[in-house]
N, C-alpha and C. Protein backbone atom coordinates (compact mmCIF):
# COMPACT_ATOMS: atom_id res chain seq x y z
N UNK A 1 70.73 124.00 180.97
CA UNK A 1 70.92 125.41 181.27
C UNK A 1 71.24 126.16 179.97
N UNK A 2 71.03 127.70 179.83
CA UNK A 2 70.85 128.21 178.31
C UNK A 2 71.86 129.08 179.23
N UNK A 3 72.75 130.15 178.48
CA UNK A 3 73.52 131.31 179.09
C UNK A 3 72.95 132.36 177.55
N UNK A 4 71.98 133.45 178.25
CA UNK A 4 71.76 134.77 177.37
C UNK A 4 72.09 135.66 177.52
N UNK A 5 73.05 136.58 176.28
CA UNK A 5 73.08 137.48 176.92
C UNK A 5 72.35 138.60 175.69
N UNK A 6 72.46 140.01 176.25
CA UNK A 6 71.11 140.70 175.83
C UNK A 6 72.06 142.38 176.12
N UNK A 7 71.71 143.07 175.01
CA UNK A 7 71.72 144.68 175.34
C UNK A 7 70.58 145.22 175.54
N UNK A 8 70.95 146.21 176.59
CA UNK A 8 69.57 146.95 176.87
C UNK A 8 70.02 148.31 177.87
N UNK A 9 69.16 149.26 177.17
CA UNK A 9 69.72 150.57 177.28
C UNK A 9 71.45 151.13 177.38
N UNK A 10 72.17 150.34 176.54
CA UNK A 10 73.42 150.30 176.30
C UNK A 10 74.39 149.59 177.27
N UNK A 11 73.71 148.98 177.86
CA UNK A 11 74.33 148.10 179.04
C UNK A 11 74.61 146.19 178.53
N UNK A 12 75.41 145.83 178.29
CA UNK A 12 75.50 144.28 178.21
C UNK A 12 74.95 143.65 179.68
N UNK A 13 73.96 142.55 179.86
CA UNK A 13 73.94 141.74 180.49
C UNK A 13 74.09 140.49 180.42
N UNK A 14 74.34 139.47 181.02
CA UNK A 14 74.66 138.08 180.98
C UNK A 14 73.76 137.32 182.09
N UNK A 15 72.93 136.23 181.84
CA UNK A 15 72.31 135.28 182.36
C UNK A 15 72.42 134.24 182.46
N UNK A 16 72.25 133.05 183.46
CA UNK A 16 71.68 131.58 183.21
C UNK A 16 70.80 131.38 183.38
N UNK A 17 69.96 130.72 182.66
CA UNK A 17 68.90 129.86 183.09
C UNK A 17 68.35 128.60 182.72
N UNK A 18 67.09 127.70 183.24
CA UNK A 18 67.36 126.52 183.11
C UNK A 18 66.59 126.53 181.48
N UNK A 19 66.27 125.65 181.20
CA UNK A 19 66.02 125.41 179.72
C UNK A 19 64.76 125.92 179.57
N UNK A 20 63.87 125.58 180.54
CA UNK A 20 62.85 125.39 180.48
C UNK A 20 62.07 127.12 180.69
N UNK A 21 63.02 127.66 181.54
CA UNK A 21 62.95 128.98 181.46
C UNK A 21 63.05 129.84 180.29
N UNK A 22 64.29 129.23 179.31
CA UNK A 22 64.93 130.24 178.60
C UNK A 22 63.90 130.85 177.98
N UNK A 23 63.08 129.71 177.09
CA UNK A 23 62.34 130.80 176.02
C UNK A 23 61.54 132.24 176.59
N UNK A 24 60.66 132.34 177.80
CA UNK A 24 60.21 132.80 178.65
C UNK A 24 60.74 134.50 178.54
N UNK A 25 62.03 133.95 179.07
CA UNK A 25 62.72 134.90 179.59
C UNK A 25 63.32 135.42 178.76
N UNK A 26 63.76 134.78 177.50
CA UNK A 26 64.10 135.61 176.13
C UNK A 26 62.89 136.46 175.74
N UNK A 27 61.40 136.41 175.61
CA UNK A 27 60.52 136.64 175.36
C UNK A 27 60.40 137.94 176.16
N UNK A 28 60.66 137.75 177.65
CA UNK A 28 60.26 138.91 178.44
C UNK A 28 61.39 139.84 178.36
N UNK A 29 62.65 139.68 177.76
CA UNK A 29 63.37 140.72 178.05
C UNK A 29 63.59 141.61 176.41
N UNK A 30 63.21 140.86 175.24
CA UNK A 30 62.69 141.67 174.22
C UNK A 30 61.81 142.55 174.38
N UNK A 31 60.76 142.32 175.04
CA UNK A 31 59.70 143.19 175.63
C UNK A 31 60.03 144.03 176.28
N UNK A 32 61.00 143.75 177.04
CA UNK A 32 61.84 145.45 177.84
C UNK A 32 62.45 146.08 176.56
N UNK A 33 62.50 145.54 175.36
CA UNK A 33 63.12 146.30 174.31
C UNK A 33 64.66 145.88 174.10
N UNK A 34 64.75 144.35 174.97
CA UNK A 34 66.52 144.18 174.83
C UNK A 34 67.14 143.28 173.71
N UNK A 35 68.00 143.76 173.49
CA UNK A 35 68.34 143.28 172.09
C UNK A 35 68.92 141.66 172.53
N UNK A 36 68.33 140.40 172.06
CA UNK A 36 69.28 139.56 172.26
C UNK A 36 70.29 139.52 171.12
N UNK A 37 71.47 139.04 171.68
CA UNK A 37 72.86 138.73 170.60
C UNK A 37 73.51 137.43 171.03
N UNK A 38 73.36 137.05 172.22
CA UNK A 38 73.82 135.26 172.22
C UNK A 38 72.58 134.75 173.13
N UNK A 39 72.26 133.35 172.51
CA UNK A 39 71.53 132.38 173.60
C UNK A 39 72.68 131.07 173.48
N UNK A 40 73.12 129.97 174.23
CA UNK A 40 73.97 129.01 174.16
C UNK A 40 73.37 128.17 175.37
N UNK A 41 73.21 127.21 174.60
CA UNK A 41 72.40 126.02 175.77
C UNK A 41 73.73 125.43 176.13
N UNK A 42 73.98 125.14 177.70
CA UNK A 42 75.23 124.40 178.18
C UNK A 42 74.63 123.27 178.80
């Protein structure tokens, strides 16, 4: 499991997901324009 979290439109969010997801979903939420600032694989 990865925990990301990401700014976007001045809002902090926080995620889990499984590994296999993460890159994916790091990928798609830059594309919304969100800033990542932590990824941490647990």
């Amino acid at each position: 499991m990865v925990i990301i979290e990401w700014l976007l439109n001045g809002k902090r969010s926080r995620e889990v997901v499984s590994l296999r997801q993460a890159k994916h979903r790091r990928l798609q939420l830059e594309a919304f324009g969100a800033v990542i600032y932590w990824s941490e694989r647990i």
